[in-house]
N, C-alpha and C. Protein backbone atom coordinates (compact mmCIF):
# COMPACT_ATOMS: atom_id res chain seq x y z
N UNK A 1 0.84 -1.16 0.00
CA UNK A 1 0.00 0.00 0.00
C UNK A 1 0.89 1.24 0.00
N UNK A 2 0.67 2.64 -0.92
CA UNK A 2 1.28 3.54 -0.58
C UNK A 2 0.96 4.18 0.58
N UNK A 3 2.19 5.27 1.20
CA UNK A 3 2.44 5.54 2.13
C UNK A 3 1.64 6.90 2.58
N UNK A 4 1.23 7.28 2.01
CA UNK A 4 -0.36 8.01 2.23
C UNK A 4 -1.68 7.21 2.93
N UNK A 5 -1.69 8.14 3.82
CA UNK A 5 -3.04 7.02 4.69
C UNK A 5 -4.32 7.14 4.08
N UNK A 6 -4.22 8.26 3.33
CA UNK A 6 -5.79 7.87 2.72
C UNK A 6 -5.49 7.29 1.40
N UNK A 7 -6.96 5.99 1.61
CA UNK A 7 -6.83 5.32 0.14
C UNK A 7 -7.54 5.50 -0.81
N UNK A 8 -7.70 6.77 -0.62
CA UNK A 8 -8.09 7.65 -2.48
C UNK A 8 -7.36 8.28 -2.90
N UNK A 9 -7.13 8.25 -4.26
CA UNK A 9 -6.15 9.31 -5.09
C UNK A 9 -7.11 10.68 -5.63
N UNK A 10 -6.60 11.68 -4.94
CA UNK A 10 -6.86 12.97 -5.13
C UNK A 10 -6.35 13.38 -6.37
N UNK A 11 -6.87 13.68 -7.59
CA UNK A 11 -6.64 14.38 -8.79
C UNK A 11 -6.68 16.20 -8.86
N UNK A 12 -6.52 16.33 -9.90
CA UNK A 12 -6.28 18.04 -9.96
C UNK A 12 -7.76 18.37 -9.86
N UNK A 13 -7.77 19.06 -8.88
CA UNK A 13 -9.24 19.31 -9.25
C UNK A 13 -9.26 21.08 -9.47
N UNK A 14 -8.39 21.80 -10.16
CA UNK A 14 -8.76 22.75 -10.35
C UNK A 14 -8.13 22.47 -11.99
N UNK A 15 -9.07 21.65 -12.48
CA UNK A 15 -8.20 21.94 -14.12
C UNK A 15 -9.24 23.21 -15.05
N UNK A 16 -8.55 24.02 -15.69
CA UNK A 16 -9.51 24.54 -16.61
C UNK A 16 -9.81 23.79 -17.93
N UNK A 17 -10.85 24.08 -18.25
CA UNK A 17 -11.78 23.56 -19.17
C UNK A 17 -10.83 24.18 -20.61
N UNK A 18 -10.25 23.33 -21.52
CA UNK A 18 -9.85 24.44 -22.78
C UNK A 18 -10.22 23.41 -23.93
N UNK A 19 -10.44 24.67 -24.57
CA UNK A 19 -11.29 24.42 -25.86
C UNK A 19 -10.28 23.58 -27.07
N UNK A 20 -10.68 23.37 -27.78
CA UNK A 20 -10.17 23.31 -29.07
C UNK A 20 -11.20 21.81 -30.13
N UNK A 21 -10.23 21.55 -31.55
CA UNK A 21 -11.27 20.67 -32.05
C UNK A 21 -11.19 19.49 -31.45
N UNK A 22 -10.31 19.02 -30.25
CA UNK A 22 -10.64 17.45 -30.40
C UNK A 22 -10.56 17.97 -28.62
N UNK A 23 -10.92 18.40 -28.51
CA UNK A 23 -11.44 18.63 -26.89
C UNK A 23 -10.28 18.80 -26.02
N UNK A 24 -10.62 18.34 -24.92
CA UNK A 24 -9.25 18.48 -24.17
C UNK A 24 -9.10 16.99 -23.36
N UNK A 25 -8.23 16.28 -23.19
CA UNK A 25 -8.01 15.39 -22.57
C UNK A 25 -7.18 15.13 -20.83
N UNK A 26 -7.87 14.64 -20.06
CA UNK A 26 -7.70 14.63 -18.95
C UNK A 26 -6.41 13.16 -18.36
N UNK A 27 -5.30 13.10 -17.96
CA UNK A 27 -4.17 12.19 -17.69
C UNK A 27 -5.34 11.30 -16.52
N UNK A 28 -4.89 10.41 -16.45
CA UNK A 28 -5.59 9.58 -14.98
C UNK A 28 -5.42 10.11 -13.90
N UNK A 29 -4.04 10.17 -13.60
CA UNK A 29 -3.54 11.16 -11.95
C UNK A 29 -4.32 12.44 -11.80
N UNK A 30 -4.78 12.92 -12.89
CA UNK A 30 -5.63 14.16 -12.67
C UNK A 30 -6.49 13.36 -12.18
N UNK A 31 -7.50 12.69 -12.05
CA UNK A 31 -8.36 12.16 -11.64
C UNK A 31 -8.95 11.79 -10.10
N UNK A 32 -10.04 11.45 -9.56
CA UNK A 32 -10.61 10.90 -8.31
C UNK A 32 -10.95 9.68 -8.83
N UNK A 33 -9.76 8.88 -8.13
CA UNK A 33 -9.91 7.10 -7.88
C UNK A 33 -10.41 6.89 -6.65
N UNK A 34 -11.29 6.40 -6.01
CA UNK A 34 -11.52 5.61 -4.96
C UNK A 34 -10.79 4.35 -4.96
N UNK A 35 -10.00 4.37 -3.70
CA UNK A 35 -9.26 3.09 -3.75
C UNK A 35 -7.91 3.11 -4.60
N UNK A 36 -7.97 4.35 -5.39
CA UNK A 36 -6.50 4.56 -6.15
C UNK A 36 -5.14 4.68 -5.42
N UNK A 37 -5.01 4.93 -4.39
CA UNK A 37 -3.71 4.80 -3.09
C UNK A 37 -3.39 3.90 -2.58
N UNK A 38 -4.03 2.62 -2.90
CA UNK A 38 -4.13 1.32 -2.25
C UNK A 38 -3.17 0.33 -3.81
N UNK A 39 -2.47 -0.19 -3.78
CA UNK A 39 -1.84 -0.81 -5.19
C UNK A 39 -2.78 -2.15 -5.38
N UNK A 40 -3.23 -2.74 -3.95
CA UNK A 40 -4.11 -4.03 -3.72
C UNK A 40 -5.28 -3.76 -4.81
N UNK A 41 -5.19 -2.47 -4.94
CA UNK A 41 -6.86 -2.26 -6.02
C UNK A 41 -6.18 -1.33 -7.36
N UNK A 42 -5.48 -0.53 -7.28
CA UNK A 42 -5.61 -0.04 -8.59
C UNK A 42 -3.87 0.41 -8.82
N UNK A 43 -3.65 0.85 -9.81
CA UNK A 43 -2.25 1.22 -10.31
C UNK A 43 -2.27 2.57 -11.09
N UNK A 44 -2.08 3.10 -10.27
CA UNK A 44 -2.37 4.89 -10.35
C UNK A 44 -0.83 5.49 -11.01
N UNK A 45 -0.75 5.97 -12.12
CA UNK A 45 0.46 6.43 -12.88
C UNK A 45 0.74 7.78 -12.03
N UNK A 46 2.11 7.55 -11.84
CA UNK A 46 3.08 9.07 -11.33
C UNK A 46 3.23 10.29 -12.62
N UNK A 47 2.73 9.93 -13.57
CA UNK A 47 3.00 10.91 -14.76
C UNK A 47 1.78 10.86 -16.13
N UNK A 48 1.85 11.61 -16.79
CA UNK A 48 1.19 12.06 -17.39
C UNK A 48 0.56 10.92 -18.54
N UNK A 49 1.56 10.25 -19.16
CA UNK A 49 1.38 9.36 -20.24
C UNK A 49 1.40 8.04 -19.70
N UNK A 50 1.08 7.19 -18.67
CA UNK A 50 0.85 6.22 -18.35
C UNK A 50 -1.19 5.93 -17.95
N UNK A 51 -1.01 4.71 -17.85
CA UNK A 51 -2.42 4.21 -18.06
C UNK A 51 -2.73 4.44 -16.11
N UNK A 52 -3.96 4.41 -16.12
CA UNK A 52 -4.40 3.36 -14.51
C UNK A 52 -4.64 2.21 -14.89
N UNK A 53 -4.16 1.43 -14.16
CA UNK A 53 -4.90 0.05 -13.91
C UNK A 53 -5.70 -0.52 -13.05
N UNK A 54 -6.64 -0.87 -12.93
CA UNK A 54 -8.13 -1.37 -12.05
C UNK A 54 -7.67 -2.84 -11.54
N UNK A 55 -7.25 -3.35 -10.40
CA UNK A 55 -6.64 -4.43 -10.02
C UNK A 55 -7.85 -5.32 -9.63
N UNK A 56 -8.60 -4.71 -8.74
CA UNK A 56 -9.56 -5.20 -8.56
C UNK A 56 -10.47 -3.89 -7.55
N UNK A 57 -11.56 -4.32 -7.71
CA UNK A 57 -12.35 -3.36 -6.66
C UNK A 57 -14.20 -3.97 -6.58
N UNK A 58 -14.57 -3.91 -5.56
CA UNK A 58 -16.32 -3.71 -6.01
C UNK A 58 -16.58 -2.32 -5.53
N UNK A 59 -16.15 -1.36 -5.78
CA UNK A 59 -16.67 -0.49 -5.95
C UNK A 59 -15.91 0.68 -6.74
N UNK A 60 -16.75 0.83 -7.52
CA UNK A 60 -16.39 1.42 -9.20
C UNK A 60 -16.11 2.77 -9.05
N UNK A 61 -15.35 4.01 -8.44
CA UNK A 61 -15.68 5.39 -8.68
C UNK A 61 -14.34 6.52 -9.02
N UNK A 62 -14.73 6.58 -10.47
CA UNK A 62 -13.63 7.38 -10.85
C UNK A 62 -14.12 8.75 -11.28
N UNK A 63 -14.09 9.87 -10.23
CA UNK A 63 -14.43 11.03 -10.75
C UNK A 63 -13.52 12.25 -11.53
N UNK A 64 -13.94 13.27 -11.92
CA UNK A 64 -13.17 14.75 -12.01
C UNK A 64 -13.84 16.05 -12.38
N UNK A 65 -13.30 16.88 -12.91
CA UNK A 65 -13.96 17.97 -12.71
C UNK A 65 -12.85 19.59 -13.35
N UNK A 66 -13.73 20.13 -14.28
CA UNK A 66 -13.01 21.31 -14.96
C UNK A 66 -13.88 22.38 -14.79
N UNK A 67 -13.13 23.64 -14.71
CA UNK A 67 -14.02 24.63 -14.80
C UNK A 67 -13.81 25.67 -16.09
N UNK A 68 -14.65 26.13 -16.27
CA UNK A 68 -15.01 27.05 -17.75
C UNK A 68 -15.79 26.55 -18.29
N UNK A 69 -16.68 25.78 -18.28
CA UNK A 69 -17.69 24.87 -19.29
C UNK A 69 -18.55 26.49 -19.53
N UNK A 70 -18.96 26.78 -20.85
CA UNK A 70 -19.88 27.41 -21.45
C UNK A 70 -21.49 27.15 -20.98
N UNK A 71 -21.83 28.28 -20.02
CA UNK A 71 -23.54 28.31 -19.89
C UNK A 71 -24.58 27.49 -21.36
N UNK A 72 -24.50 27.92 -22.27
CA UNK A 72 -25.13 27.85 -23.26
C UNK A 72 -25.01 26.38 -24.28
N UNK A 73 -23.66 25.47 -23.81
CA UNK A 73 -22.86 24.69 -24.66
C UNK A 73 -23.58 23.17 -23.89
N UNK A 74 -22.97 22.45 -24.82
CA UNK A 74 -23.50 20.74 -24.47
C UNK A 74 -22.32 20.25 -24.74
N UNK A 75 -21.88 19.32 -23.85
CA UNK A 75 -20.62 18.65 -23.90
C UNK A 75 -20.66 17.26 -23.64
N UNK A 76 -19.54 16.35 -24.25
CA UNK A 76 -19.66 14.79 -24.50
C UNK A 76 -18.04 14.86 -23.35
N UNK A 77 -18.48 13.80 -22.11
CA UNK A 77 -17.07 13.47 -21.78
C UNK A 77 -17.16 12.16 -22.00
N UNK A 78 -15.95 11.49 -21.52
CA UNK A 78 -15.71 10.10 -21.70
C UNK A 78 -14.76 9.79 -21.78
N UNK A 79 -14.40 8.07 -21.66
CA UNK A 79 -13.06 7.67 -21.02
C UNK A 79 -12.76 6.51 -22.28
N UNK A 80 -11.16 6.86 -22.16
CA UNK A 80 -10.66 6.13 -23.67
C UNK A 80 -10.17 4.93 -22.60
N UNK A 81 -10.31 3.63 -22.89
CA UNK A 81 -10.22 2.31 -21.51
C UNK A 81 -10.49 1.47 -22.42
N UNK A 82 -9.63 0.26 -22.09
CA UNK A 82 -9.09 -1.03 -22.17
C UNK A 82 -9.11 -1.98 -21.20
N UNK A 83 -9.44 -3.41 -21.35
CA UNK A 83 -9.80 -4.49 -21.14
C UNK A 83 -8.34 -5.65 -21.32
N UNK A 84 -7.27 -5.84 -19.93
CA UNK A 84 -6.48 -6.36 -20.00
C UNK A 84 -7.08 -7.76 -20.60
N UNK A 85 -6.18 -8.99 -21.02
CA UNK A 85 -7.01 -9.84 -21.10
C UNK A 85 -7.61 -10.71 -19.65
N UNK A 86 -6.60 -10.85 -18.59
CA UNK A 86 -7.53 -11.24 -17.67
C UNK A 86 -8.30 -10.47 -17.44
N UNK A 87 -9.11 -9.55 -17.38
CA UNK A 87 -10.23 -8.66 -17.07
C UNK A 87 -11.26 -9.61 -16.59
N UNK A 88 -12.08 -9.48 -15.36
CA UNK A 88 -12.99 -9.87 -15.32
C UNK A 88 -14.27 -9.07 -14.67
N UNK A 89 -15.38 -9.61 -14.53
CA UNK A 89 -16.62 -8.94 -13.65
C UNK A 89 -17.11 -7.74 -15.04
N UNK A 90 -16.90 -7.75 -15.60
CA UNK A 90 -17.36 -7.00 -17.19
C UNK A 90 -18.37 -7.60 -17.86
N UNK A 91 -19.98 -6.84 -17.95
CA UNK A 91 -20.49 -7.70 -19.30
C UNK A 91 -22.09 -8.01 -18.36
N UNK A 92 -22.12 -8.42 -17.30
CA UNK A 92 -23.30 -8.46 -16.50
C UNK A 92 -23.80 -7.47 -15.37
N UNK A 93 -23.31 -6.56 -15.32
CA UNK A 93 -23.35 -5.20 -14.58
C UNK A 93 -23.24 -3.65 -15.18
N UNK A 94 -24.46 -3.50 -15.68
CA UNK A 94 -23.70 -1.92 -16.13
C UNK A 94 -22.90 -0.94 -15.76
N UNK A 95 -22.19 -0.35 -15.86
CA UNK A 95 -21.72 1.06 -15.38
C UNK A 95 -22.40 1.78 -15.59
N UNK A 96 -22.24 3.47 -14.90
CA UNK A 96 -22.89 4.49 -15.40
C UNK A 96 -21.77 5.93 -15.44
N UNK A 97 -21.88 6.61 -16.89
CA UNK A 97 -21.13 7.58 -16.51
C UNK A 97 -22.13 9.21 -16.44
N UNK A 98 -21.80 9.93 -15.32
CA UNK A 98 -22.32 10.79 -14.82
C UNK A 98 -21.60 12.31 -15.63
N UNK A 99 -22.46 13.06 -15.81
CA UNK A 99 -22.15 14.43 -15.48
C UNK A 99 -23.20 15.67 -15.45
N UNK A 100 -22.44 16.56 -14.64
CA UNK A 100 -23.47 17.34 -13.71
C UNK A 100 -22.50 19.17 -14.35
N UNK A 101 -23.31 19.33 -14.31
CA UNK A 101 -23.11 20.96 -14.35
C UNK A 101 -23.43 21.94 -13.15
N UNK A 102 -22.32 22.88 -12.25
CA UNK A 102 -22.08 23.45 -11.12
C UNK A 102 -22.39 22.79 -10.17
N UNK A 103 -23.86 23.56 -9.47
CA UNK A 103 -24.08 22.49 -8.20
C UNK A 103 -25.68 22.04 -8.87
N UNK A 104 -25.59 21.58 -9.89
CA UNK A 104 -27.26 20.77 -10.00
C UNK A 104 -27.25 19.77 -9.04
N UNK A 105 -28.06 19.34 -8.59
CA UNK A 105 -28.71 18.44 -7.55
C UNK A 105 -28.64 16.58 -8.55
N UNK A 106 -28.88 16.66 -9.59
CA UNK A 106 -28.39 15.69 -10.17
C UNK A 106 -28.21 15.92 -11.41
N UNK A 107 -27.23 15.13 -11.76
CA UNK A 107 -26.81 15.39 -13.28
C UNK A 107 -27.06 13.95 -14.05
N UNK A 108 -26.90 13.88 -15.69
CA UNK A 108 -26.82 13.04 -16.56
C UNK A 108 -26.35 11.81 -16.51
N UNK A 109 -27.23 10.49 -16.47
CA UNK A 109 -26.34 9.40 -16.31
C UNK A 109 -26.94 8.28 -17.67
N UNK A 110 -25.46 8.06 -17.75
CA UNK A 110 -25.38 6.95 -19.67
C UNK A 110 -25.37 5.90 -18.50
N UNK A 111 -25.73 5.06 -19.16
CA UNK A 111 -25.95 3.09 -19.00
C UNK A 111 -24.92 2.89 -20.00
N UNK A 112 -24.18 2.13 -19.52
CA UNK A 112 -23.23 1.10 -20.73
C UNK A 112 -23.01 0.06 -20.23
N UNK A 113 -23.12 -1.27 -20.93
CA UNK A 113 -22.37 -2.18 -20.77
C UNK A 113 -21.18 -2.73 -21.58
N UNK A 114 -20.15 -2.88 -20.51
CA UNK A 114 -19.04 -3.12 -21.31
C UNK A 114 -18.77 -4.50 -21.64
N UNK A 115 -18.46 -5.23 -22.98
CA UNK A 115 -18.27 -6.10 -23.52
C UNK A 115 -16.89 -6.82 -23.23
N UNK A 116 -17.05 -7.86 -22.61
CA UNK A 116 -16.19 -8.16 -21.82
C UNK A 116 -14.61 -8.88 -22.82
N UNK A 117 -14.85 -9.40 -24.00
CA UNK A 117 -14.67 -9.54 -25.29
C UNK A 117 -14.15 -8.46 -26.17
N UNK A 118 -14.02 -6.98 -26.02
CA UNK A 118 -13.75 -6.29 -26.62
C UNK A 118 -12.50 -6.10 -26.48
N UNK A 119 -11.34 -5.86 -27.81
CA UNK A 119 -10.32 -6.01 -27.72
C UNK A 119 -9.69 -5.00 -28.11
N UNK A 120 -8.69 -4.32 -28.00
CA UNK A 120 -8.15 -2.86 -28.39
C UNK A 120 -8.87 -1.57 -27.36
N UNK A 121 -8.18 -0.31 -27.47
CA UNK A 121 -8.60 0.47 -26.34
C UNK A 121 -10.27 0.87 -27.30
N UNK A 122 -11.19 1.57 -26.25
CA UNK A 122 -12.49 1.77 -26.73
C UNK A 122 -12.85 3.32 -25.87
N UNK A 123 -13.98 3.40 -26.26
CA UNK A 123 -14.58 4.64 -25.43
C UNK A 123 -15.74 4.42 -25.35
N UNK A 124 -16.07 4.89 -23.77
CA UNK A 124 -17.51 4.89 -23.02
C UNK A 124 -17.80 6.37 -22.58
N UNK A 125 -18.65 6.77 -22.84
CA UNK A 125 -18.89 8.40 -22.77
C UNK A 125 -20.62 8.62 -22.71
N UNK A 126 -20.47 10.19 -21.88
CA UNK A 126 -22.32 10.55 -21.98
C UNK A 126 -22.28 12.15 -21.93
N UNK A 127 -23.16 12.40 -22.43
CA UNK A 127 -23.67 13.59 -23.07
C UNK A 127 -24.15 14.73 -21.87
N UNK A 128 -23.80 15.80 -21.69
CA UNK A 128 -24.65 16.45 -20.85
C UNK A 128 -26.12 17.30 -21.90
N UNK A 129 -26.95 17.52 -20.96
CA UNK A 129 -27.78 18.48 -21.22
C UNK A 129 -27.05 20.02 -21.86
N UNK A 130 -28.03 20.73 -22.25
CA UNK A 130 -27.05 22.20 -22.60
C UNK A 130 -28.04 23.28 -21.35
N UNK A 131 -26.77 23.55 -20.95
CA UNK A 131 -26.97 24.38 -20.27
C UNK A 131 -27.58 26.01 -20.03
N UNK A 132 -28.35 26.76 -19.56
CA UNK A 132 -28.96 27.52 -20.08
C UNK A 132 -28.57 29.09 -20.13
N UNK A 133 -28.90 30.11 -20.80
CA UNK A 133 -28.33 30.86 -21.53
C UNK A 133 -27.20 32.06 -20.96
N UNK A 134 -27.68 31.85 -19.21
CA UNK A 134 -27.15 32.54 -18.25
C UNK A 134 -26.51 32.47 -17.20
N UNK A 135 -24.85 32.88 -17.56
CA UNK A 135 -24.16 32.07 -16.47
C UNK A 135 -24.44 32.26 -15.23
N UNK A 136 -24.98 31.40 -14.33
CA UNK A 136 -25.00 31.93 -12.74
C UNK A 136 -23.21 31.33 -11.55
N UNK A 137 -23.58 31.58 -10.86
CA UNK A 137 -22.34 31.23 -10.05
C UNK A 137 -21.86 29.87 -9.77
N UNK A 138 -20.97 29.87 -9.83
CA UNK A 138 -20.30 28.21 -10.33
C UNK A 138 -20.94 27.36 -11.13
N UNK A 139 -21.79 28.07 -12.01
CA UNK A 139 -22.39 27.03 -13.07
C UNK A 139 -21.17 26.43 -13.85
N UNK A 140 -20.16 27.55 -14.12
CA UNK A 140 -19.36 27.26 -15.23
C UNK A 140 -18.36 25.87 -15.02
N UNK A 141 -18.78 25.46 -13.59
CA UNK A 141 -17.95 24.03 -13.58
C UNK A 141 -19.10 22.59 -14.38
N UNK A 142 -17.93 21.67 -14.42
CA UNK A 142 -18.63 20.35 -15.13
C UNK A 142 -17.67 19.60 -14.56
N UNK A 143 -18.46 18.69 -13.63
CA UNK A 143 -18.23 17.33 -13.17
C UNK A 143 -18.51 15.98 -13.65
N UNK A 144 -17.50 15.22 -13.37
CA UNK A 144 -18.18 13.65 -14.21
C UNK A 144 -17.41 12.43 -13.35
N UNK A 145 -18.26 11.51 -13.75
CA UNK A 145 -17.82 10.38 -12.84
C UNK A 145 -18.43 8.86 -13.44
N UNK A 146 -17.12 7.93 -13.34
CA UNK A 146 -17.51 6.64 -13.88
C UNK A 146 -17.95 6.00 -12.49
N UNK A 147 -19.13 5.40 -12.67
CA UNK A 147 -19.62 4.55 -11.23
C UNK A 147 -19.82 3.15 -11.54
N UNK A 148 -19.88 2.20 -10.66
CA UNK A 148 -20.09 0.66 -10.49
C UNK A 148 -20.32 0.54 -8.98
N UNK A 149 -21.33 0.69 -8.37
CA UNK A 149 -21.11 1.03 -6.94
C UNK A 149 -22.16 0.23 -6.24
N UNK A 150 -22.91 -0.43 -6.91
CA UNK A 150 -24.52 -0.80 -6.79
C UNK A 150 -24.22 -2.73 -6.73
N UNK A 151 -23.72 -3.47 -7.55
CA UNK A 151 -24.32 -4.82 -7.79
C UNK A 151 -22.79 -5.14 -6.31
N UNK A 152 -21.78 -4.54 -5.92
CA UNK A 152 -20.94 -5.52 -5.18
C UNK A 152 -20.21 -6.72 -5.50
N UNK A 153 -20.36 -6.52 -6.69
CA UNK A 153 -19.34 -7.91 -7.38
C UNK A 153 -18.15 -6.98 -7.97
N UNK A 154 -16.64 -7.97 -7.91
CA UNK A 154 -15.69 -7.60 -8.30
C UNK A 154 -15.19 -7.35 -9.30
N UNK A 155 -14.73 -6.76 -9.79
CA UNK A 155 -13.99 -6.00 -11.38
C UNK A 155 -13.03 -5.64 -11.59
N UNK A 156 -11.97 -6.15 -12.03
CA UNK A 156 -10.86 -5.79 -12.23
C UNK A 156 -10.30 -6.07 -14.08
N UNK A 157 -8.87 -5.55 -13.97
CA UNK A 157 -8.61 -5.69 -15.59
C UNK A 157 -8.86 -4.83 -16.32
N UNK A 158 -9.30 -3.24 -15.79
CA UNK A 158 -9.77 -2.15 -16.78
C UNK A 158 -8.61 -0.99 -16.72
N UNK A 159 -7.87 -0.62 -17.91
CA UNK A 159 -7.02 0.38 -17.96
C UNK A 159 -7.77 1.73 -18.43
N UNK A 160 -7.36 2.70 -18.19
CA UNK A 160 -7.94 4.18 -18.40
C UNK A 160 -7.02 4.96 -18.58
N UNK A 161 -7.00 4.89 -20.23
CA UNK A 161 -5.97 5.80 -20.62
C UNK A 161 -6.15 6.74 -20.81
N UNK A 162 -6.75 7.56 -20.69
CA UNK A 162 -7.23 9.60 -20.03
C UNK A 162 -9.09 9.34 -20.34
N UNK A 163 -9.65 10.81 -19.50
CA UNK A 163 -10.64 11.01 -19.73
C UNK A 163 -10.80 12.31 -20.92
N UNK A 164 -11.81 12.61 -21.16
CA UNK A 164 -11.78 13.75 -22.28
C UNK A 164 -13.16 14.37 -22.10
N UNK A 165 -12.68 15.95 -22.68
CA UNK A 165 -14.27 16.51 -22.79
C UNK A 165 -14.26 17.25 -23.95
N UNK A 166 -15.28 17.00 -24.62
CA UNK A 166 -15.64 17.83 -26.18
C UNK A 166 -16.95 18.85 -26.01
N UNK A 167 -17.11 20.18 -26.52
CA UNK A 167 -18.25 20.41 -26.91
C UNK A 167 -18.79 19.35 -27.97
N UNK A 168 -20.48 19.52 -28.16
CA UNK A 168 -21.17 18.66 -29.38
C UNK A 168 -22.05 19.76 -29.43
């Protein structure tokens, strides 16, 4: 176990939101792993261009969070992730990926199931709502989060090679 007593990995959580055509992409270490400080469950990269690895866990929660999102705009995040071949607990449990704009009370959640069979890296992603025409106070943040938190069965074998956010 690393030598940090808490066993979550704290990501950047003040990233800004920047634009461009293929969005902006988020490293893993930027990220909120539950259980990411612990090596028994996950393999959390010291640098920018390395993967996470999901060792095992039953409980699924990888969040983050940028600020500048556009009042008026609709945005697609989502996570570019791979399926070691031992991977297992994939395929009979959906995930859900979340995102919420400032402090809404609840935000957007995609259903996916991941194909446990799928080979090469892939992407699982969900859409927010568009937001409305007037920025109010901390609207301009956008939060998101991959969950598995519900069925209690184990999952391991999933790499996450960055998250990303696009306008659509």
């Amino acid at each position: 176990m690393a030598s940090n007593t808490n066993p979550h990995h704290s990501g950047n959580s003040s990233l800004k939101l920047k634009k461009g055509a293929q969005g902006m992409k988020i490293s893993p270490r930027n990220l909120n792993i539950v259980w990411g400080n612990d090596t028994r469950y996950w393999n959390v990269p010291k640098n920018d261009t390395d993967s996470a690895e999901l060792c095992q866990v039953s409980w699924l929660e990888v969040t983050g969070s940028v600020v500048g999102a556009a009042a008026a705009k609709s945005y697609e995040v989502g996570l570019s992730v791979s399926l070691n071949p031992d991977a297992f607990g994939w395929g009979n449990y959906p995930i859900y990926i979340m995102i919420k704009r400032g402090n809404e009370e609840k935000g957007k959640w995609t259903k996916i199931v991941i194909n446990p069979n799928q080979k090469g890296p892939f992407e699982i992603k969900g859409r927010s709502a568009k937001g409305s025409d007037h920025q109010v106070e901390g609207s301009d943040k956008l939060s998101f989060g991959l969950y598995e938190v519900w069925s209690g069965k184990w999952k391991g074998g999933l790499k996450i090679h960055h998250a990303y956010i696009k306008e659509y």
